[in-house]
PDB file of N, CA and C in Angstrom:
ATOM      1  N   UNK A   1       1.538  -7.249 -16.285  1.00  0.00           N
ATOM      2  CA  UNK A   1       0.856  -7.527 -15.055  1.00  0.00           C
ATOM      3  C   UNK A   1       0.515  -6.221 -14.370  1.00  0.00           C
ATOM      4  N   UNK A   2      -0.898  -6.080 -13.689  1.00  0.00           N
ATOM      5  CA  UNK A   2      -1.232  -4.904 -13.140  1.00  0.00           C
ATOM      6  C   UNK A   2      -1.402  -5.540 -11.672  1.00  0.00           C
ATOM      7  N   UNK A   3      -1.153  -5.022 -10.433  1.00  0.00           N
ATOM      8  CA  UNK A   3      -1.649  -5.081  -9.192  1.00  0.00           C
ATOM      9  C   UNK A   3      -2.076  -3.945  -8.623  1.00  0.00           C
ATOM     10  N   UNK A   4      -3.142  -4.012  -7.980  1.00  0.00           N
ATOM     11  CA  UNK A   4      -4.028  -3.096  -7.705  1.00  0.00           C
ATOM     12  C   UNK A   4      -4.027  -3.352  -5.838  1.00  0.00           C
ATOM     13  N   UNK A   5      -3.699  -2.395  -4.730  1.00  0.00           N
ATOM     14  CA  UNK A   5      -4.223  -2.342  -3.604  1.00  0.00           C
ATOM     15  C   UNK A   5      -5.131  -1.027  -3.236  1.00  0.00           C
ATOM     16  N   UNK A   6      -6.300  -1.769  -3.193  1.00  0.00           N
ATOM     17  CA  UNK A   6      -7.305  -0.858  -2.542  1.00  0.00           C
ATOM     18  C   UNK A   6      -7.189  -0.815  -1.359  1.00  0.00           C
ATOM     19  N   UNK A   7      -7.329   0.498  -1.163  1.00  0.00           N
ATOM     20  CA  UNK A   7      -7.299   1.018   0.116  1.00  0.00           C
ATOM     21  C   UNK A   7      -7.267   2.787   0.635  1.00  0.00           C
ATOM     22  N   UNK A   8      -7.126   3.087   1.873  1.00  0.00           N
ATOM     23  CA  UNK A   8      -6.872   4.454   1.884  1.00  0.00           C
ATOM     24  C   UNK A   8      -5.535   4.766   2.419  1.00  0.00           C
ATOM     25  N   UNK A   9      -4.511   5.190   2.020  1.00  0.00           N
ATOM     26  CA  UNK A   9      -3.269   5.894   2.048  1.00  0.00           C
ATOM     27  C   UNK A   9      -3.769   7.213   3.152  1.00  0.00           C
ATOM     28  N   UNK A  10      -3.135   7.511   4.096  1.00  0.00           N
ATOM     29  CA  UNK A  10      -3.041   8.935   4.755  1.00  0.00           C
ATOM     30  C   UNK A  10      -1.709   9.251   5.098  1.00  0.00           C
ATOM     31  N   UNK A  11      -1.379  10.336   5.249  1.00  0.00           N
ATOM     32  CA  UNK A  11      -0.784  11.144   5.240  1.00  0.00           C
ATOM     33  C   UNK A  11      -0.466  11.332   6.950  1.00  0.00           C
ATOM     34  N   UNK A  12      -1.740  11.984   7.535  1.00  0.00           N
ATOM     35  CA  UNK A  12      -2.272  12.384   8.547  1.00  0.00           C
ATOM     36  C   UNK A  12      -3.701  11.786   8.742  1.00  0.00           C
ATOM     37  N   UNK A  13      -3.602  11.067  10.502  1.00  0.00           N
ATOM     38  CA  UNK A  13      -5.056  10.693  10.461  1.00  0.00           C
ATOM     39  C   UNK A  13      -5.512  10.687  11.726  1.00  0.00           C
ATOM     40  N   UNK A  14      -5.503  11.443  12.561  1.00  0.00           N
ATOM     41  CA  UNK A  14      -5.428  12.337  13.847  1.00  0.00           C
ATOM     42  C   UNK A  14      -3.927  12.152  14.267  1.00  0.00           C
ATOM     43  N   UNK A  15      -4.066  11.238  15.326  1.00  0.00           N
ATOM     44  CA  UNK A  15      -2.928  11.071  15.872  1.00  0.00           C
ATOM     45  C   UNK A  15      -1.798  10.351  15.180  1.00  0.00           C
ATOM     46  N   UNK A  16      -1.997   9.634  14.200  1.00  0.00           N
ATOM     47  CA  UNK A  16      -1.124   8.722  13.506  1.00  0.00           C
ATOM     48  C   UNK A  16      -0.799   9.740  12.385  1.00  0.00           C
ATOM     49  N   UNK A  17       0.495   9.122  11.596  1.00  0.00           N
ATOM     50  CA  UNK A  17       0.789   9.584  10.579  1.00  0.00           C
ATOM     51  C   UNK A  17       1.187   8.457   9.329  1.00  0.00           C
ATOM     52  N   UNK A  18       1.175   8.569   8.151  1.00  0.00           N
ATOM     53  CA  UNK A  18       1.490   7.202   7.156  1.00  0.00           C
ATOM     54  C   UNK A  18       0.812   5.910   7.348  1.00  0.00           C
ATOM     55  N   UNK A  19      -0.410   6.388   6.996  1.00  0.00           N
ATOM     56  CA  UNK A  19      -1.225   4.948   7.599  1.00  0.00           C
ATOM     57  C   UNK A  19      -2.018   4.802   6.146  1.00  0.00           C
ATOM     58  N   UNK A  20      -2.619   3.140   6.700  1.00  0.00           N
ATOM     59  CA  UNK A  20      -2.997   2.613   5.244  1.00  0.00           C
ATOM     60  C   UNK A  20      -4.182   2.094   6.009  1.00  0.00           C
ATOM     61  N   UNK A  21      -5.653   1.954   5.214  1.00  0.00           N
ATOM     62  CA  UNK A  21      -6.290   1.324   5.838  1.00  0.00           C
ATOM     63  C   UNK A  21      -7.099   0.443   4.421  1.00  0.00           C
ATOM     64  N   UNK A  22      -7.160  -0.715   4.567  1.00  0.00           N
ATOM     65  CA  UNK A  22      -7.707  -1.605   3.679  1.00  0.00           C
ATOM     66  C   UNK A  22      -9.243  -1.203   3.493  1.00  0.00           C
ATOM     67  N   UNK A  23      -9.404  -1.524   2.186  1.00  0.00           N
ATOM     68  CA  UNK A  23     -10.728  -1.039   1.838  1.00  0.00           C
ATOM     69  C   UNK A  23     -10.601   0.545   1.253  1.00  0.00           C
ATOM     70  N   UNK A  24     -11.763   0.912   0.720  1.00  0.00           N
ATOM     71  CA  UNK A  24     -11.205   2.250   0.173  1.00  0.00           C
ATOM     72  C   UNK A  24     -12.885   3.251   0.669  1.00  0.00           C
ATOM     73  N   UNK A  25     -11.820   4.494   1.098  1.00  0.00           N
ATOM     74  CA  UNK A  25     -13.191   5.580   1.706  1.00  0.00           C
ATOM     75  C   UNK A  25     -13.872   5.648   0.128  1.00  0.00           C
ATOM     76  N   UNK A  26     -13.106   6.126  -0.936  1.00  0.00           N
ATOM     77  CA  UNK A  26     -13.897   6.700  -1.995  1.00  0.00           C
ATOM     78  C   UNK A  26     -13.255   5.835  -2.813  1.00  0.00           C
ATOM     79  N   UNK A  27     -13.842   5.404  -4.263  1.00  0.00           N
ATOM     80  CA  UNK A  27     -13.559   4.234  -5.437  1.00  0.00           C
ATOM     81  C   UNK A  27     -13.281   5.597  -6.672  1.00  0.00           C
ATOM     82  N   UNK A  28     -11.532   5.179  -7.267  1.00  0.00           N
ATOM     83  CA  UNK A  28     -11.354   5.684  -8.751  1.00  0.00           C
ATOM     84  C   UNK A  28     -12.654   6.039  -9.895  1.00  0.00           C
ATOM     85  N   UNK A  29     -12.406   6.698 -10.487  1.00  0.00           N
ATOM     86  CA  UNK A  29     -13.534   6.977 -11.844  1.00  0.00           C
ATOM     87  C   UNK A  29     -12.059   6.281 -12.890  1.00  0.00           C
ATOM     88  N   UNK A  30     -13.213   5.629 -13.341  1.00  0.00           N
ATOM     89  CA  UNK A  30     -12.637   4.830 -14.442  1.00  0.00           C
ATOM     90  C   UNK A  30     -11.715   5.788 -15.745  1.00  0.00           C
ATOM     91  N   UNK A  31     -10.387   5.397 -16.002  1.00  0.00           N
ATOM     92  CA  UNK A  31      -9.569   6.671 -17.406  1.00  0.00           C
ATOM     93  C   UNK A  31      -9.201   7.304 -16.090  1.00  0.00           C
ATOM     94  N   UNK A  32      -8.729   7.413 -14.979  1.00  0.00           N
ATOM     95  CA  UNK A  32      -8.372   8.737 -13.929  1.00  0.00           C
ATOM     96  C   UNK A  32      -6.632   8.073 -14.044  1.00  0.00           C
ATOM     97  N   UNK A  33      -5.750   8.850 -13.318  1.00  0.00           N
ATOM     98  CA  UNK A  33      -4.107   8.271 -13.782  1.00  0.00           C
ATOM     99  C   UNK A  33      -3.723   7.484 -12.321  1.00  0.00           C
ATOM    100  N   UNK A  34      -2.835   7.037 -13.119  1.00  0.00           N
ATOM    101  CA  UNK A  34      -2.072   5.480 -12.586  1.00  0.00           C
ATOM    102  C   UNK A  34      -1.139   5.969 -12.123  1.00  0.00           C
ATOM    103  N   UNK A  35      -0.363   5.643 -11.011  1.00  0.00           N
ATOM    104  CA  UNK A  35       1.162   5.797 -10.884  1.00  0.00           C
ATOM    105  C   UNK A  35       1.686   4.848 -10.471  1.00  0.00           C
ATOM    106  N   UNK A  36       3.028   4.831 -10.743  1.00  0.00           N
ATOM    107  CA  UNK A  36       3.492   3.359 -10.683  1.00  0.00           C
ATOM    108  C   UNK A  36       4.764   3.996  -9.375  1.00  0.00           C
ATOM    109  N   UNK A  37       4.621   3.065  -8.505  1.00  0.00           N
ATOM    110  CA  UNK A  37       5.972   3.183  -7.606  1.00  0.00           C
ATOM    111  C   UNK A  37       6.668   2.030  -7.281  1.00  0.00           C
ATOM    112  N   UNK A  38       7.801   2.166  -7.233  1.00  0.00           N
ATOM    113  CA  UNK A  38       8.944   1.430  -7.823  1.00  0.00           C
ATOM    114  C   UNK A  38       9.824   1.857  -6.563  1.00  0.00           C
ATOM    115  N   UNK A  39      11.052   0.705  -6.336  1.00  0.00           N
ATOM    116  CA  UNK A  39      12.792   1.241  -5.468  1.00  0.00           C
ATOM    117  C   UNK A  39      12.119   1.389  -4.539  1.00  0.00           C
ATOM    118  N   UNK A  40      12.822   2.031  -3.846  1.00  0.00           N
ATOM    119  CA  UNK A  40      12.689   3.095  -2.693  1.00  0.00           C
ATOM    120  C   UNK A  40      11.160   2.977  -1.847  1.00  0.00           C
ATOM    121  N   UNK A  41      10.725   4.240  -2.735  1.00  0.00           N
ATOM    122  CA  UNK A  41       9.222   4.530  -2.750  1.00  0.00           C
ATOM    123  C   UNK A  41       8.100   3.364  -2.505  1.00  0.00           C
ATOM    124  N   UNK A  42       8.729   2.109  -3.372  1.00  0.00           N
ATOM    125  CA  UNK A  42       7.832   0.783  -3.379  1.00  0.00           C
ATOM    126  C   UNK A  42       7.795   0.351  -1.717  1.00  0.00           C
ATOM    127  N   UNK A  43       9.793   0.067  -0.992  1.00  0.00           N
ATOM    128  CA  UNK A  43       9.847  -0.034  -0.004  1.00  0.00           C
ATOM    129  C   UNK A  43       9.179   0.536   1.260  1.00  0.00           C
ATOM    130  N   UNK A  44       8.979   1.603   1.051  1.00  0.00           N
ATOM    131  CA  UNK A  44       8.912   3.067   2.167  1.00  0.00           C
ATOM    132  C   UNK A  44       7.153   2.608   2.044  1.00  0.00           C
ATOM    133  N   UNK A  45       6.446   2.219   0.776  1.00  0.00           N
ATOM    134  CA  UNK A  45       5.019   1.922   0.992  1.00  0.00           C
ATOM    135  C   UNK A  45       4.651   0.753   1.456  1.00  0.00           C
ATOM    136  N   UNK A  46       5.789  -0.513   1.352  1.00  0.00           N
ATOM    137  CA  UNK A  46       5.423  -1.415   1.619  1.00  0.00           C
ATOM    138  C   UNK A  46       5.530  -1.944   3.473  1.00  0.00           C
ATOM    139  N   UNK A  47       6.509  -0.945   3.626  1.00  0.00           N
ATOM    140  CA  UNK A  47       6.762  -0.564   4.990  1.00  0.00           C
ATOM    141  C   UNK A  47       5.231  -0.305   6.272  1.00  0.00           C
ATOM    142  N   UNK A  48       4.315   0.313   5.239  1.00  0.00           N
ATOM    143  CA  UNK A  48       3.888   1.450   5.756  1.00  0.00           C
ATOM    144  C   UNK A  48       2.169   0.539   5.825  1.00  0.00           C
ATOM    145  N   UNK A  49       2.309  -0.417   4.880  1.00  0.00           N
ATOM    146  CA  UNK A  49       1.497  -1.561   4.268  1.00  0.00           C
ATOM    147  C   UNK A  49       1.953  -2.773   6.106  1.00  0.00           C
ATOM    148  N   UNK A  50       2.857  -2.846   6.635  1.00  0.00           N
ATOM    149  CA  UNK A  50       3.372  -4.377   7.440  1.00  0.00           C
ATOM    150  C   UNK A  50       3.528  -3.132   8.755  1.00  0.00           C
ATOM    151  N   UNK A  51       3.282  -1.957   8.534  1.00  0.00           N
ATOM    152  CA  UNK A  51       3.789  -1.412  10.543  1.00  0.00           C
ATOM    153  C   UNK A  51       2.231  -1.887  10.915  1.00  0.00           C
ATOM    154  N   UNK A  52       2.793  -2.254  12.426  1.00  0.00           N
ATOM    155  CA  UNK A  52       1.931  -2.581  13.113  1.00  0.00           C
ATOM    156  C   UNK A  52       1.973  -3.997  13.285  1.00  0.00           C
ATOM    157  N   UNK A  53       2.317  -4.777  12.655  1.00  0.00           N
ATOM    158  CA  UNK A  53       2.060  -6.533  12.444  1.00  0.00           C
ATOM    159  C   UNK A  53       3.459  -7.065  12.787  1.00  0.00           C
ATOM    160  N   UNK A  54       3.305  -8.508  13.630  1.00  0.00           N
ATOM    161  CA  UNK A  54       4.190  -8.579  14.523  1.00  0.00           C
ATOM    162  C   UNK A  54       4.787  -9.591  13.001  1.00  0.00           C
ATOM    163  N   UNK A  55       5.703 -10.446  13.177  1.00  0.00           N
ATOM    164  CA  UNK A  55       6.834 -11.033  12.380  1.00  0.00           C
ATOM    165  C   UNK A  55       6.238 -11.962  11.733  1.00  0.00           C
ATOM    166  N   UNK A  56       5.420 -12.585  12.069  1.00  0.00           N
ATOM    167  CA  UNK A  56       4.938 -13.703  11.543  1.00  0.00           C
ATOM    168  C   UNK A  56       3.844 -13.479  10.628  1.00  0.00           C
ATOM    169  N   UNK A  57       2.987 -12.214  11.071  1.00  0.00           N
ATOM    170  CA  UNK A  57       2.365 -11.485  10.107  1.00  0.00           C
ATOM    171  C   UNK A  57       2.813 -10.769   9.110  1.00  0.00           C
ATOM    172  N   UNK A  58       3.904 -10.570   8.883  1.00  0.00           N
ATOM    173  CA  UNK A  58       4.921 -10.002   7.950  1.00  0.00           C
ATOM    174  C   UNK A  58       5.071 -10.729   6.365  1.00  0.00           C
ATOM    175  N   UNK A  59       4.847 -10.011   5.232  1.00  0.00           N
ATOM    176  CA  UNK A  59       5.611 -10.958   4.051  1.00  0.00           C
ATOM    177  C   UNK A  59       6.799 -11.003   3.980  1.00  0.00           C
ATOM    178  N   UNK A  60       7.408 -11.867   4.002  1.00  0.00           N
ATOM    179  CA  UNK A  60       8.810 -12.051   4.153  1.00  0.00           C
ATOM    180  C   UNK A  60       9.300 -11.468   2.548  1.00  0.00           C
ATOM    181  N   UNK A  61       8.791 -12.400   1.639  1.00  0.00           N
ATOM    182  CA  UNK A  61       9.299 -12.138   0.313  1.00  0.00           C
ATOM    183  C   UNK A  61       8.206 -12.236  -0.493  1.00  0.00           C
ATOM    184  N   UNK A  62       8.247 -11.754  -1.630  1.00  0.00           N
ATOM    185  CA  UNK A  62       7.345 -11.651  -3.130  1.00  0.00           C
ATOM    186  C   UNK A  62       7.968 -12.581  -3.774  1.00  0.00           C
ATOM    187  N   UNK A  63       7.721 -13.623  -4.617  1.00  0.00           N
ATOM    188  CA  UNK A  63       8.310 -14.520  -6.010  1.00  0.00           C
ATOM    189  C   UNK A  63       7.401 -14.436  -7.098  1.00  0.00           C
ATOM    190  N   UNK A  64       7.766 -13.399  -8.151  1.00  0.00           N
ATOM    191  CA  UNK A  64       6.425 -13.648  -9.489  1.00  0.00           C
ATOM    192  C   UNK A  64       7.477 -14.623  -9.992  1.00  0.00           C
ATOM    193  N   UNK A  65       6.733 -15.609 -10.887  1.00  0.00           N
ATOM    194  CA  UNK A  65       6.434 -16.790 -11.959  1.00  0.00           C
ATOM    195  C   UNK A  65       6.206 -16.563 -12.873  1.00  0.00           C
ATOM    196  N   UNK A  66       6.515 -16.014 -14.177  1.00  0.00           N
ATOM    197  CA  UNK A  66       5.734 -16.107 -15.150  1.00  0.00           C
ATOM    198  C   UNK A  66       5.691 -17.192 -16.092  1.00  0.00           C
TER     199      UNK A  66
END
């Protein structure tokens, strides 16, 4: 299984810092590298994916099915 979120990741984006914004400024070239994040790292992005959104807007949990 591959999941893909498009979007733009920053770093720095004037005043904010660790922000995500849906949709993407610039689109991959096709063969360019993948990284996979996992633990931690998965958390700390998924974090960074739900700031801002009050509780109910929140995913509570993931369940894959296969």
């Amino acid at each position: 299984m591959q999941a893909f979120v498009i979007g733009t990741y920053r770093t720095v984006d004037g005043e904010k810092s660790d922000t995500f914004k849906r949709g993407a400024d610039s689109f991959p070239q096709i063969d360019r590298d993948c990284f996979v994040i996992e633990g931690g790292n998965l958390q700390r992005f998924m974090g960074i994916l739900g700031a801002g959104l009050s509780d109910e807007e929140r995913i509570e949990a993931w369940n894959l099915r296969c």
